[in-house]
ModelCIF file with pLDDT and N, C-alpha, C, O atoms, coordinates in Angstrom:
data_MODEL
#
_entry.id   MODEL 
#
_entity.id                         1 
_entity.type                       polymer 
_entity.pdbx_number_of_molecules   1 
#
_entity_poly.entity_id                      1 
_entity_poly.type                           'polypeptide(L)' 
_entity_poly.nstd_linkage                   no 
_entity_poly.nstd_monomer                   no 
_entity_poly.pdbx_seq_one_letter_code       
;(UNK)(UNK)(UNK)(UNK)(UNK)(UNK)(UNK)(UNK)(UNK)(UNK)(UNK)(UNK)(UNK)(UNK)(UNK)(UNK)
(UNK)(UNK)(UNK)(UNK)(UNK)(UNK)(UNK)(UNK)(UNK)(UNK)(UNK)(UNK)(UNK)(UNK)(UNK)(UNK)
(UNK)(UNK)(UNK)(UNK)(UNK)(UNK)(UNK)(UNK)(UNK)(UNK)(UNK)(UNK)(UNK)(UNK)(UNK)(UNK)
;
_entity_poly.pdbx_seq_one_letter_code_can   XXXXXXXXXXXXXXXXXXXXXXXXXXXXXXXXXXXXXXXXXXXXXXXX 
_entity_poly.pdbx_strand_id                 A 
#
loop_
_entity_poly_seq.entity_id 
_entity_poly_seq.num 
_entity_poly_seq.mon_id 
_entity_poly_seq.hetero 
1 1  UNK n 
1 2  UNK n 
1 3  UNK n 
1 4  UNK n 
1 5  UNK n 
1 6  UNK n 
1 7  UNK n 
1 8  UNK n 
1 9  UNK n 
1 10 UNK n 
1 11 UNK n 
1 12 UNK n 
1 13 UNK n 
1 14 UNK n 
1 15 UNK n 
1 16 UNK n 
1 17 UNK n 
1 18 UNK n 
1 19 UNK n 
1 20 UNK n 
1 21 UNK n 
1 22 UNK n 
1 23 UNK n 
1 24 UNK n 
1 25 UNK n 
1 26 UNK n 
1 27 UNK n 
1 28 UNK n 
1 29 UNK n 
1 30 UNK n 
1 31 UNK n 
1 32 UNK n 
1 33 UNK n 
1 34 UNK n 
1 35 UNK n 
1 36 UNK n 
1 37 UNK n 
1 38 UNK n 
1 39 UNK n 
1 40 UNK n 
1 41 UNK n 
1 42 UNK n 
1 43 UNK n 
1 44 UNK n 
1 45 UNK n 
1 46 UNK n 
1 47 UNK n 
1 48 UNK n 
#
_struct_asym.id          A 
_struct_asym.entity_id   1 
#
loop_
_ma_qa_metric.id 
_ma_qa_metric.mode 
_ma_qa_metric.name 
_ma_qa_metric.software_group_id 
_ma_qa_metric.type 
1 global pLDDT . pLDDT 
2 local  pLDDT . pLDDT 
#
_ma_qa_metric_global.metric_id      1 
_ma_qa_metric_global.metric_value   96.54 
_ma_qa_metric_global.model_id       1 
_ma_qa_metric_global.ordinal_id     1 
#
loop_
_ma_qa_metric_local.label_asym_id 
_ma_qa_metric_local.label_comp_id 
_ma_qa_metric_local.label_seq_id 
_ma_qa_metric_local.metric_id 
_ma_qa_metric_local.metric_value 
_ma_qa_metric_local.model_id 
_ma_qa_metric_local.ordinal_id 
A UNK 1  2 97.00 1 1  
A UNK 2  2 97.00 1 2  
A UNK 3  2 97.00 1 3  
A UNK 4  2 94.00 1 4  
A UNK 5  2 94.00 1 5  
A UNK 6  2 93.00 1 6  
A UNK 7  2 95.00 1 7  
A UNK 8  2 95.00 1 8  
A UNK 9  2 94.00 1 9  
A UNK 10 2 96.00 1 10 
A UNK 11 2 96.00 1 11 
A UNK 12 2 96.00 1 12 
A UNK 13 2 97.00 1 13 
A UNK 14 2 98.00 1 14 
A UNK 15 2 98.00 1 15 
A UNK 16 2 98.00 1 16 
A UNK 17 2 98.00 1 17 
A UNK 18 2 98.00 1 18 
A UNK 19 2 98.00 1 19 
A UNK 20 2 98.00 1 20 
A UNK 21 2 98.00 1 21 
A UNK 22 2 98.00 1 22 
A UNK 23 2 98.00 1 23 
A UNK 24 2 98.00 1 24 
A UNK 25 2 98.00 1 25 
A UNK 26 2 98.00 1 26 
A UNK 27 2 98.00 1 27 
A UNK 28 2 98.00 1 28 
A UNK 29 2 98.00 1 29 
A UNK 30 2 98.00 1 30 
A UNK 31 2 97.00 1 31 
A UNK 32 2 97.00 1 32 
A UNK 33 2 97.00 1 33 
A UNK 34 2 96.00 1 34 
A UNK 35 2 94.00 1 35 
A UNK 36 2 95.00 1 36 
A UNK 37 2 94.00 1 37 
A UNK 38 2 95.00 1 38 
A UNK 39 2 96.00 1 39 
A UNK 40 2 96.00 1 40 
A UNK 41 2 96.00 1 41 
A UNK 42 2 97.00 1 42 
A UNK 43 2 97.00 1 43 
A UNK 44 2 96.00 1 44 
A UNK 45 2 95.00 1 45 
A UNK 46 2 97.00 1 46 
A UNK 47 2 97.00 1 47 
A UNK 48 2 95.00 1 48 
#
loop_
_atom_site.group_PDB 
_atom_site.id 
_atom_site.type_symbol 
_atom_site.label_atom_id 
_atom_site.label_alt_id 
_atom_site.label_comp_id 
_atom_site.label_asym_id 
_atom_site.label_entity_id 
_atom_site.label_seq_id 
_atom_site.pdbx_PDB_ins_code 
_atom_site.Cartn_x 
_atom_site.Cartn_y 
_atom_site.Cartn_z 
_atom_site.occupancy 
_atom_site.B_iso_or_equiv 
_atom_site.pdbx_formal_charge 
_atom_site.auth_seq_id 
_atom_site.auth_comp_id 
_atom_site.auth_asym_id 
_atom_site.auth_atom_id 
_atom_site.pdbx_PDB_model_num 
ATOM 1   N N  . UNK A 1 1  ? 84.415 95.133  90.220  1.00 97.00 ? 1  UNK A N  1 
ATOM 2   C CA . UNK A 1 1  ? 84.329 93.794  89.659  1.00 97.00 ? 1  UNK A CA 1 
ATOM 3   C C  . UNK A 1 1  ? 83.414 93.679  88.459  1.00 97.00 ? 1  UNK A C  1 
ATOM 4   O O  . UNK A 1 1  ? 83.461 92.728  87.679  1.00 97.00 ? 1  UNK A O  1 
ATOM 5   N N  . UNK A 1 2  ? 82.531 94.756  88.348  1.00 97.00 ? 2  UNK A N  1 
ATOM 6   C CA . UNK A 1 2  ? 81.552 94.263  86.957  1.00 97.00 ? 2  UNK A CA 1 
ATOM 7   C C  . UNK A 1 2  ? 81.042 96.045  87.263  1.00 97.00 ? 2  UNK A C  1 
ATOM 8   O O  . UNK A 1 2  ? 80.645 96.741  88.198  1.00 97.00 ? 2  UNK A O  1 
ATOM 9   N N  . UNK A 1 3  ? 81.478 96.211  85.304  1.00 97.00 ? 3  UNK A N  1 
ATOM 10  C CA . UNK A 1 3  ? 80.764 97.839  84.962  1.00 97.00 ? 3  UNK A CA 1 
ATOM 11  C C  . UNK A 1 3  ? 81.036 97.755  83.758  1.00 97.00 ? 3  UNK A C  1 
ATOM 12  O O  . UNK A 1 3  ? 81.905 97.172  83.109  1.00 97.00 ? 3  UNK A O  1 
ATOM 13  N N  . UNK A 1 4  ? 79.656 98.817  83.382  1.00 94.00 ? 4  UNK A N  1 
ATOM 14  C CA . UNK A 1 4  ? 79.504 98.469  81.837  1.00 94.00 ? 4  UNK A CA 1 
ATOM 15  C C  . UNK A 1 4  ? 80.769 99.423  81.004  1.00 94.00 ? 4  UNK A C  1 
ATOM 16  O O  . UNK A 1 4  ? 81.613 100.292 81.218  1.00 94.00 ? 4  UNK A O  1 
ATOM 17  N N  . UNK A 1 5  ? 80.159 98.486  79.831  1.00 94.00 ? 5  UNK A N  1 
ATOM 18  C CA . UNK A 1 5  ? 81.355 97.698  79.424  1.00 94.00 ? 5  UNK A CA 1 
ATOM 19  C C  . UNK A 1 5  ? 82.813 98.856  78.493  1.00 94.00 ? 5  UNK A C  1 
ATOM 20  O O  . UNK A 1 5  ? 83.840 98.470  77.935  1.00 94.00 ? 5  UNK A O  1 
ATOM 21  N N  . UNK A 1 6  ? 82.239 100.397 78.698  1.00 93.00 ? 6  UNK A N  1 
ATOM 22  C CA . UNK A 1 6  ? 82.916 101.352 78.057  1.00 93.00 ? 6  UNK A CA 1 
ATOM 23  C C  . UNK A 1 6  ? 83.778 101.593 79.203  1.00 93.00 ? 6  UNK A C  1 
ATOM 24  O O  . UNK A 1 6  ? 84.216 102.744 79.230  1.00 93.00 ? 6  UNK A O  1 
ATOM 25  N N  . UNK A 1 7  ? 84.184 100.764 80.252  1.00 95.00 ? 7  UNK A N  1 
ATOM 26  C CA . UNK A 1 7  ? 85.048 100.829 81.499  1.00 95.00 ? 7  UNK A CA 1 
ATOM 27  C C  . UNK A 1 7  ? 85.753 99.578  81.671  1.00 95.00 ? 7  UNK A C  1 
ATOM 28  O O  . UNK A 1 7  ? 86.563 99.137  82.485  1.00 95.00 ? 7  UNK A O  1 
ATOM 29  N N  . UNK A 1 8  ? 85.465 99.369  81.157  1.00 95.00 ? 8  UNK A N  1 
ATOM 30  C CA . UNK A 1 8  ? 86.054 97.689  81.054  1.00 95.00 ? 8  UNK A CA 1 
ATOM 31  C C  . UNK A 1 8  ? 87.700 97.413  81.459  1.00 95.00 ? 8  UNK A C  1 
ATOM 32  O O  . UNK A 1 8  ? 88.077 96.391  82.031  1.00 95.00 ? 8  UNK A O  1 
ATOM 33  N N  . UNK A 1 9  ? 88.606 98.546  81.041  1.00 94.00 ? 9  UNK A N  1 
ATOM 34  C CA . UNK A 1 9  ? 89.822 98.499  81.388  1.00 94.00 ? 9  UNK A CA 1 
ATOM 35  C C  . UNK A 1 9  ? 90.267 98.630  82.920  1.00 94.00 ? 9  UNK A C  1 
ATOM 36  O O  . UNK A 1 9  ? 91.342 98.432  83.486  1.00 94.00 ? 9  UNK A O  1 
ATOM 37  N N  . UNK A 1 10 ? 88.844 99.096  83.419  1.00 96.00 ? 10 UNK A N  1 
ATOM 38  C CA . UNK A 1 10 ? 89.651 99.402  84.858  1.00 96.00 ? 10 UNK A CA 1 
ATOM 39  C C  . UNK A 1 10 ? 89.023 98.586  85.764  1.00 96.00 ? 10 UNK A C  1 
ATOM 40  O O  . UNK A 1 10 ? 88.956 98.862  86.962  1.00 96.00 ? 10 UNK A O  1 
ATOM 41  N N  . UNK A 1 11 ? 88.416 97.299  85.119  1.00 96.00 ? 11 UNK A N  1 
ATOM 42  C CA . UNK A 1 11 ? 88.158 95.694  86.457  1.00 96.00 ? 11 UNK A CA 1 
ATOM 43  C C  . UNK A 1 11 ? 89.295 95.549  86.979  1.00 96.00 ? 11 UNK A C  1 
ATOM 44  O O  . UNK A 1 11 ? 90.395 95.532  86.428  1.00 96.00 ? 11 UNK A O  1 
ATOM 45  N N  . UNK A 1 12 ? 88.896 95.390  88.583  1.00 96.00 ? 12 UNK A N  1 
ATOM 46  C CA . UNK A 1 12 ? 90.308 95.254  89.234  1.00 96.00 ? 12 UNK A CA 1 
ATOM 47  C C  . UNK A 1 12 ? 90.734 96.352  89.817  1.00 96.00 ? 12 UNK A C  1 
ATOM 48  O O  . UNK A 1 12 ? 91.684 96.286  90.597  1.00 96.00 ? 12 UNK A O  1 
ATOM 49  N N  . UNK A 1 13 ? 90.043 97.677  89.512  1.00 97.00 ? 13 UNK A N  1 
ATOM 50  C CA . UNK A 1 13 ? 90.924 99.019  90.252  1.00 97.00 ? 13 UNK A CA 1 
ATOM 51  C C  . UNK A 1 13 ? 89.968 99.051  92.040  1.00 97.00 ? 13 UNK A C  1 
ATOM 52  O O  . UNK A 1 13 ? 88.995 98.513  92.569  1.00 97.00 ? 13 UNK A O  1 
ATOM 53  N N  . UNK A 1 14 ? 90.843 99.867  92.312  1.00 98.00 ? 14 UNK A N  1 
ATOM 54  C CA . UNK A 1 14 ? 90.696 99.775  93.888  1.00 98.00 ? 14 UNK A CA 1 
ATOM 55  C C  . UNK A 1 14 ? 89.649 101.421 93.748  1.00 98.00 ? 14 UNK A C  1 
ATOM 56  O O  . UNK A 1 14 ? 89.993 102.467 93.199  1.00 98.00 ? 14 UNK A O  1 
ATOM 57  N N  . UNK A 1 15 ? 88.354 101.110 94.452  1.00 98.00 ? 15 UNK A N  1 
ATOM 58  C CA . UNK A 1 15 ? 87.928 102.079 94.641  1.00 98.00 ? 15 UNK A CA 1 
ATOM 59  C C  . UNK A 1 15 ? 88.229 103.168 96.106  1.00 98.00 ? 15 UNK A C  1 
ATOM 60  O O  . UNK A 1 15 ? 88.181 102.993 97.324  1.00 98.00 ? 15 UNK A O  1 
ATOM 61  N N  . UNK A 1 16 ? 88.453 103.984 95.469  1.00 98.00 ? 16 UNK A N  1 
ATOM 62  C CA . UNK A 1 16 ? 89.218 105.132 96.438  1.00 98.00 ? 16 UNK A CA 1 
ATOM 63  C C  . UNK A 1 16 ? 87.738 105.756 97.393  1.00 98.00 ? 16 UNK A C  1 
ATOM 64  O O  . UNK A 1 16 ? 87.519 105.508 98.579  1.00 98.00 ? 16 UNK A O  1 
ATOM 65  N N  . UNK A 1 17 ? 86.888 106.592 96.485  1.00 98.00 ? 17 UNK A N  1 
ATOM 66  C CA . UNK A 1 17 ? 85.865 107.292 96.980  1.00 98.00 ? 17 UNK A CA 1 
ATOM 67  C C  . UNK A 1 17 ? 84.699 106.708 96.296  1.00 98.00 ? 17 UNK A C  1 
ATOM 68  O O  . UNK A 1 17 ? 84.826 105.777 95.500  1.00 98.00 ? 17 UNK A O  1 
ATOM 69  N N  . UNK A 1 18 ? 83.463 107.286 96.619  1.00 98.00 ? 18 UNK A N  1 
ATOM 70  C CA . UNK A 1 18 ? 81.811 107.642 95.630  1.00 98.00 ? 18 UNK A CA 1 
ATOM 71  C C  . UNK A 1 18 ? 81.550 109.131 95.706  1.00 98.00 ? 18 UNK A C  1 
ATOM 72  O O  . UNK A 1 18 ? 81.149 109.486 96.814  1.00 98.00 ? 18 UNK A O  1 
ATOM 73  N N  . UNK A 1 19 ? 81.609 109.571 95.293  1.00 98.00 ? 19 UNK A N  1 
ATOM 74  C CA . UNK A 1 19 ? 81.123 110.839 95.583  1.00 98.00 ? 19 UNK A CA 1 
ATOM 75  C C  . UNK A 1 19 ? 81.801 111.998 95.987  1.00 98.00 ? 19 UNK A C  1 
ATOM 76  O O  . UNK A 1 19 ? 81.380 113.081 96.393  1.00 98.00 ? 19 UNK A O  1 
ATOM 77  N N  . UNK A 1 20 ? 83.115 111.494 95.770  1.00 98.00 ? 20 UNK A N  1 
ATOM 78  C CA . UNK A 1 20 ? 83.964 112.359 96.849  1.00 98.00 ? 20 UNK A CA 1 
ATOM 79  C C  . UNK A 1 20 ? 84.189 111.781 98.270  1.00 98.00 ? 20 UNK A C  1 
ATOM 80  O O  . UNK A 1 20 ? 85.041 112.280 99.006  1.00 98.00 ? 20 UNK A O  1 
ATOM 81  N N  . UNK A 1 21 ? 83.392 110.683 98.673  1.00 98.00 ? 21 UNK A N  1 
ATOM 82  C CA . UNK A 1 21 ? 83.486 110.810 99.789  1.00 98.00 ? 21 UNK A CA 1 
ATOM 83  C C  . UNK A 1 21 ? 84.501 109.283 100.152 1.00 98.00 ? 21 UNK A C  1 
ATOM 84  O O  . UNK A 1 21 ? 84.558 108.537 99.174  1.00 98.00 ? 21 UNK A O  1 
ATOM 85  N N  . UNK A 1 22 ? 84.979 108.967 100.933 1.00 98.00 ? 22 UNK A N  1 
ATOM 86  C CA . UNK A 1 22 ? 85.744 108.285 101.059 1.00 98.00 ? 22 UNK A CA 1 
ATOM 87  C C  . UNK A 1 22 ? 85.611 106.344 101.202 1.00 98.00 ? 22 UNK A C  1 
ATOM 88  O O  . UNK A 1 22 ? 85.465 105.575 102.152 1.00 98.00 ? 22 UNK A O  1 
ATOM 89  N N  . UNK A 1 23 ? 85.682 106.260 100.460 1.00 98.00 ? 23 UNK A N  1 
ATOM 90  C CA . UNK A 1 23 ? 84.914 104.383 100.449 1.00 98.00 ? 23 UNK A CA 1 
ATOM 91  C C  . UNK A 1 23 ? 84.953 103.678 102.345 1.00 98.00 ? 23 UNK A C  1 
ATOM 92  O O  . UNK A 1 23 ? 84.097 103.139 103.046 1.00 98.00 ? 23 UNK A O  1 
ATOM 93  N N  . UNK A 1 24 ? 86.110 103.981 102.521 1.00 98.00 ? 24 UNK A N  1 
ATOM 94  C CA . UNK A 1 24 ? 85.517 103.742 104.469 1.00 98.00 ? 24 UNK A CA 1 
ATOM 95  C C  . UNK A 1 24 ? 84.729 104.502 104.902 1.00 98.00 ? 24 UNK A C  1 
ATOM 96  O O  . UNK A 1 24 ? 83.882 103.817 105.475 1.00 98.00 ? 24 UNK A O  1 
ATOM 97  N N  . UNK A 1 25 ? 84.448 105.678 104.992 1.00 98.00 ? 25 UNK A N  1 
ATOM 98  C CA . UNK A 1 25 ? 83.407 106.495 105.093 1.00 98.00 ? 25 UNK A CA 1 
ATOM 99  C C  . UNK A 1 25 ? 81.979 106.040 104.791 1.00 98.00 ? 25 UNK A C  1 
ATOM 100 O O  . UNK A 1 25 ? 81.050 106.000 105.597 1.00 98.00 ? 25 UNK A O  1 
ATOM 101 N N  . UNK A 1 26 ? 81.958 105.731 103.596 1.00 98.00 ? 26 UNK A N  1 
ATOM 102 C CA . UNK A 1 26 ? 81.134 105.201 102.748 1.00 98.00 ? 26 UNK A CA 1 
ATOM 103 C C  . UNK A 1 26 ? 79.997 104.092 103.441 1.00 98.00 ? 26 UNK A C  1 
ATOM 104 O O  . UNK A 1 26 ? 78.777 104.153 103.593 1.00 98.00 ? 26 UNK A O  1 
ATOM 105 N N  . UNK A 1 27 ? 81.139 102.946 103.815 1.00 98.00 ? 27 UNK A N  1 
ATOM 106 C CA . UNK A 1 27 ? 81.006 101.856 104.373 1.00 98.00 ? 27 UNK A CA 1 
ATOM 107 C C  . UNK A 1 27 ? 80.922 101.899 105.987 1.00 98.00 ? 27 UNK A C  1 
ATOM 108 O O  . UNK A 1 27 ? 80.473 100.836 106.417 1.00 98.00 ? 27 UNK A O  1 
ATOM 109 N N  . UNK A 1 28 ? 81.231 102.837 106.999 1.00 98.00 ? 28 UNK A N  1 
ATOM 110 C CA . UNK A 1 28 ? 80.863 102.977 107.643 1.00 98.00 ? 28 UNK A CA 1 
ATOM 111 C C  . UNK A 1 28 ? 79.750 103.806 108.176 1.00 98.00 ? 28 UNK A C  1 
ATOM 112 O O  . UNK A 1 28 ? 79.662 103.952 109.395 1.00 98.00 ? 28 UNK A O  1 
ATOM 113 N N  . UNK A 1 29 ? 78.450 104.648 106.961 1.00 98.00 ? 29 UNK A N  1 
ATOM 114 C CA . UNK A 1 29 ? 77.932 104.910 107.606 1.00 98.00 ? 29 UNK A CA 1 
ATOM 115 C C  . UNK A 1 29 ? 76.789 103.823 106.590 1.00 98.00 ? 29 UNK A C  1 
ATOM 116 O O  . UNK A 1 29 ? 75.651 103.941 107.046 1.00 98.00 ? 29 UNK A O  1 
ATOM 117 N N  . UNK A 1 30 ? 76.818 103.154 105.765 1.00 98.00 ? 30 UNK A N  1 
ATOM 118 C CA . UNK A 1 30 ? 76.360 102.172 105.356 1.00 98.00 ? 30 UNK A CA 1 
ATOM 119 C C  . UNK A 1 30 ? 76.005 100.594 106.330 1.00 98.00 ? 30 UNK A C  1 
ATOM 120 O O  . UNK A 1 30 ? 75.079 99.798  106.172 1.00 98.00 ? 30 UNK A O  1 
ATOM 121 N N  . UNK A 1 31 ? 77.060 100.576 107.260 1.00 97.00 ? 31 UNK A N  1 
ATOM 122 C CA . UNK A 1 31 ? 76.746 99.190  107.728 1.00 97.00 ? 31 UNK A CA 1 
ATOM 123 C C  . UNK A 1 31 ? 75.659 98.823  108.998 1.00 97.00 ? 31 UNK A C  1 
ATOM 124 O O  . UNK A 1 31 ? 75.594 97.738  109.576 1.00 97.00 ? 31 UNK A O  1 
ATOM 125 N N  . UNK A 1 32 ? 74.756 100.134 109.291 1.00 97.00 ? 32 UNK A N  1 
ATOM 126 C CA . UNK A 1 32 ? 73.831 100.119 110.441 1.00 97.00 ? 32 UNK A CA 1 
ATOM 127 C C  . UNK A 1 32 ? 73.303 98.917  109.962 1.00 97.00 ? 32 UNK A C  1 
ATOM 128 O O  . UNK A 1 32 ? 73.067 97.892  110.601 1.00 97.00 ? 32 UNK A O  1 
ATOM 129 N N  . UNK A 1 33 ? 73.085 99.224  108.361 1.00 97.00 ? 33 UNK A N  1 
ATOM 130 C CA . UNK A 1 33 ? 71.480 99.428  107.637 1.00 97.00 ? 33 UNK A CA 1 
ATOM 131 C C  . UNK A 1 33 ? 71.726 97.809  106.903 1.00 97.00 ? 33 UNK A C  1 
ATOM 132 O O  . UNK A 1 33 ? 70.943 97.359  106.066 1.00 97.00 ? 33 UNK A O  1 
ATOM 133 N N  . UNK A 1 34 ? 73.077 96.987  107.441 1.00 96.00 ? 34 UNK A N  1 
ATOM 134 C CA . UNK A 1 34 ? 73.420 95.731  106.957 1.00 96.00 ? 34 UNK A CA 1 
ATOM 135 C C  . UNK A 1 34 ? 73.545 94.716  107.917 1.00 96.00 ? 34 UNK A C  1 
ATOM 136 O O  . UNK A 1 34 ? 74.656 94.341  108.290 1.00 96.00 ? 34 UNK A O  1 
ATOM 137 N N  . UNK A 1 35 ? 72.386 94.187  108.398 1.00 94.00 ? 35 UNK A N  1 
ATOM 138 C CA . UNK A 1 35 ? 72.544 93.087  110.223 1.00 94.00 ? 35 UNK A CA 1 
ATOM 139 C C  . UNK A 1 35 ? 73.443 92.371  109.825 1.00 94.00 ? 35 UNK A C  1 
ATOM 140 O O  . UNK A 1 35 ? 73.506 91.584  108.881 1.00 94.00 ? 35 UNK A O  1 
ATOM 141 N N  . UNK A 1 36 ? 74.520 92.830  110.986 1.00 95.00 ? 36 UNK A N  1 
ATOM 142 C CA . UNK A 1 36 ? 75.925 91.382  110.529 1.00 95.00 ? 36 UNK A CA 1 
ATOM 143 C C  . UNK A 1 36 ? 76.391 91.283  112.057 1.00 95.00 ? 36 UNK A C  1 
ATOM 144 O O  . UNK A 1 36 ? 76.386 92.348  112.672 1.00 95.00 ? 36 UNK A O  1 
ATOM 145 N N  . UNK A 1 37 ? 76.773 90.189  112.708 1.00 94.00 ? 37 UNK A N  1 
ATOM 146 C CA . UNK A 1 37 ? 77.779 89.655  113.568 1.00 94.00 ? 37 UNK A CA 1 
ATOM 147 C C  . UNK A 1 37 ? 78.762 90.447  113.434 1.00 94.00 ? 37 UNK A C  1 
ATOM 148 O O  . UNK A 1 37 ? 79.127 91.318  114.224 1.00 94.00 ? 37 UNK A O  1 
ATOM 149 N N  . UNK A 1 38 ? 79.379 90.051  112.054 1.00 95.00 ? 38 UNK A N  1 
ATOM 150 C CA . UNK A 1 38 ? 81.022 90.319  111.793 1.00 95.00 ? 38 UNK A CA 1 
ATOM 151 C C  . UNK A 1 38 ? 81.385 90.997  110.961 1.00 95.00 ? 38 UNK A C  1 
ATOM 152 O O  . UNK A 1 38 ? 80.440 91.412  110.291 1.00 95.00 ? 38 UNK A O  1 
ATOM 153 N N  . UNK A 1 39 ? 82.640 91.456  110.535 1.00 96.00 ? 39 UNK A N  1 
ATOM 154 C CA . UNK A 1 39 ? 83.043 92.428  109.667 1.00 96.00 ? 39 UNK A CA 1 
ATOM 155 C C  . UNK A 1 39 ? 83.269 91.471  108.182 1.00 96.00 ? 39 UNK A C  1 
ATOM 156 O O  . UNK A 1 39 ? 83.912 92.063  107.314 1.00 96.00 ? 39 UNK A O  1 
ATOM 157 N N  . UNK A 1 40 ? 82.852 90.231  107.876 1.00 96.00 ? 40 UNK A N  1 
ATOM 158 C CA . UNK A 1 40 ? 83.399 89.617  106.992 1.00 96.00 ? 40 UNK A CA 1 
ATOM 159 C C  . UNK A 1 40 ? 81.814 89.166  106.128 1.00 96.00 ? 40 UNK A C  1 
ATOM 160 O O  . UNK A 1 40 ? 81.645 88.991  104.921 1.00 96.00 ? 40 UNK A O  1 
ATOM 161 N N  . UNK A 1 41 ? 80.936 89.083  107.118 1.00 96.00 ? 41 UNK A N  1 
ATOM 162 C CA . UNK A 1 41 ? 79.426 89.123  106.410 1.00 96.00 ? 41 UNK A CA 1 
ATOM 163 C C  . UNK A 1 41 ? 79.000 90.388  106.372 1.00 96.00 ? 41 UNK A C  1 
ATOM 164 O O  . UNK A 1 41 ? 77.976 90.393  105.690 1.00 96.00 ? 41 UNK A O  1 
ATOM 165 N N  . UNK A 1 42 ? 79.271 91.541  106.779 1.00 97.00 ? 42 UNK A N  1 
ATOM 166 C CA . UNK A 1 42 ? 79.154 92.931  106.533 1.00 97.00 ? 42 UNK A CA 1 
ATOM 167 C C  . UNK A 1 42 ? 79.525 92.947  105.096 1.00 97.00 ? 42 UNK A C  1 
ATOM 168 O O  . UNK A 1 42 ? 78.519 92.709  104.428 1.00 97.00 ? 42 UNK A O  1 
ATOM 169 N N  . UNK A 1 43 ? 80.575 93.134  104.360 1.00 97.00 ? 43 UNK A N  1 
ATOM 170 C CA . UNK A 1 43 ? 81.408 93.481  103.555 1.00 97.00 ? 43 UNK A CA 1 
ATOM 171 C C  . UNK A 1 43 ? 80.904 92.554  102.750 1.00 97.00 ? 43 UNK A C  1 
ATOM 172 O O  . UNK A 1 43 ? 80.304 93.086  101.816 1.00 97.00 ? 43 UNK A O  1 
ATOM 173 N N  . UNK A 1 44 ? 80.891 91.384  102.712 1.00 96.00 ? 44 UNK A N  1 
ATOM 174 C CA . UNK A 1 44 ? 79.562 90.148  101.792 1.00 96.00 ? 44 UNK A CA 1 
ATOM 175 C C  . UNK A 1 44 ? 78.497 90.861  101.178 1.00 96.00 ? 44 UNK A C  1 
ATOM 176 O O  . UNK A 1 44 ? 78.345 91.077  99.976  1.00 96.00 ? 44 UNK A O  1 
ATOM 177 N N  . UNK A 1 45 ? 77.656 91.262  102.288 1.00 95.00 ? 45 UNK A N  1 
ATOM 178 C CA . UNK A 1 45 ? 76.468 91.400  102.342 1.00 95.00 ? 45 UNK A CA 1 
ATOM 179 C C  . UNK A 1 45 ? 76.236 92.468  101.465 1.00 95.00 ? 45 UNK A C  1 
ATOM 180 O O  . UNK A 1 45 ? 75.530 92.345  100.464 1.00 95.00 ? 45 UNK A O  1 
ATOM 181 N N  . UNK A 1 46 ? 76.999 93.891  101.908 1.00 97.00 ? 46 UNK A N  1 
ATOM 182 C CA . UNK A 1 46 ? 76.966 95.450  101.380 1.00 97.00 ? 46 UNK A CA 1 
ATOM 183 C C  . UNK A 1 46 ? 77.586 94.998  100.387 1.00 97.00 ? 46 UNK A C  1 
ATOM 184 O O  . UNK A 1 46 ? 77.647 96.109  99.860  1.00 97.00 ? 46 UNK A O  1 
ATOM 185 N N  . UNK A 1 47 ? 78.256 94.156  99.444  1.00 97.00 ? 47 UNK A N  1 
ATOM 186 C CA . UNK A 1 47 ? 78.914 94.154  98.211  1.00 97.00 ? 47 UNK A CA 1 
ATOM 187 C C  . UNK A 1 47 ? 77.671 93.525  97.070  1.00 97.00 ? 47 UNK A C  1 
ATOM 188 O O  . UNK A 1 47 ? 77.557 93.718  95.860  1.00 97.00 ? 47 UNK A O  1 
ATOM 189 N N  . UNK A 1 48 ? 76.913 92.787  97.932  1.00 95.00 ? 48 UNK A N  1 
ATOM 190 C CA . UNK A 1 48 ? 75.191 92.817  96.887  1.00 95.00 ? 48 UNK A CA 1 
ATOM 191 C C  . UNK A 1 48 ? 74.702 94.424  96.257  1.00 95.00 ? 48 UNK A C  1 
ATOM 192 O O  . UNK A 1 48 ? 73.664 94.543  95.606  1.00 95.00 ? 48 UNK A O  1 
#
Protein backbone atom coordinates (compact mmCIF):
# COMPACT_ATOMS: atom_id res chain seq x y z
CA UNK A 1 0.00 0.00 0.00
CA UNK A 2 2.78 2.71 0.40
CA UNK A 3 6.71 2.30 -0.93
CA UNK A 4 9.00 4.62 -1.99
CA UNK A 5 8.38 6.04 -4.71
CA UNK A 6 10.95 4.21 -7.49
CA UNK A 7 8.18 1.26 -6.94
CA UNK A 8 5.40 3.04 -7.34
CA UNK A 9 4.01 0.84 -10.20
CA UNK A 10 3.49 -2.06 -8.15
CA UNK A 11 0.76 -0.39 -5.27
CA UNK A 12 -1.71 -2.93 -5.15
CA UNK A 13 0.53 -6.12 -5.78
CA UNK A 14 -0.13 -9.03 -3.55
CA UNK A 15 2.77 -9.83 -1.44
CA UNK A 16 3.82 -13.41 -1.97
CA UNK A 17 6.99 -13.75 0.50
CA UNK A 18 9.81 -11.41 2.72
CA UNK A 19 12.66 -13.00 2.57
CA UNK A 20 11.94 -15.92 0.84
CA UNK A 21 9.87 -16.87 3.31
CA UNK A 22 6.29 -17.15 2.86
CA UNK A 23 3.90 -14.08 3.92
CA UNK A 24 1.59 -16.76 6.03
CA UNK A 25 4.56 -18.00 7.47
CA UNK A 26 5.57 -14.69 8.06
CA UNK A 27 2.42 -13.79 9.82
CA UNK A 28 2.14 -16.69 11.69
CA UNK A 29 5.13 -16.65 13.52
CA UNK A 30 4.64 -12.83 13.93
CA UNK A 31 1.23 -12.88 15.68
CA UNK A 32 2.40 -14.18 19.37
CA UNK A 33 4.10 -10.87 19.62
CA UNK A 34 0.50 -8.97 18.47
CA UNK A 35 -2.34 -9.34 21.67
CA UNK A 36 -5.49 -9.88 19.60
CA UNK A 37 -8.90 -11.72 20.37
CA UNK A 38 -9.35 -12.15 16.67
CA UNK A 39 -7.93 -12.71 13.39
CA UNK A 40 -9.29 -9.31 12.07
CA UNK A 41 -7.46 -7.04 14.88
CA UNK A 42 -4.40 -9.28 14.38
CA UNK A 43 -3.99 -8.40 10.73
CA UNK A 44 -5.00 -4.46 11.76
CA UNK A 45 -2.67 -4.37 14.22
CA UNK A 46 0.59 -6.29 12.42
CA UNK A 47 -0.21 -4.07 9.27
CA UNK A 48 1.12 -0.88 11.61
Amino acid sequence: GVVERSHAHLLGSEIIAINDVPIEEVQRRASPLFSHDNEVWLRYYLSQ
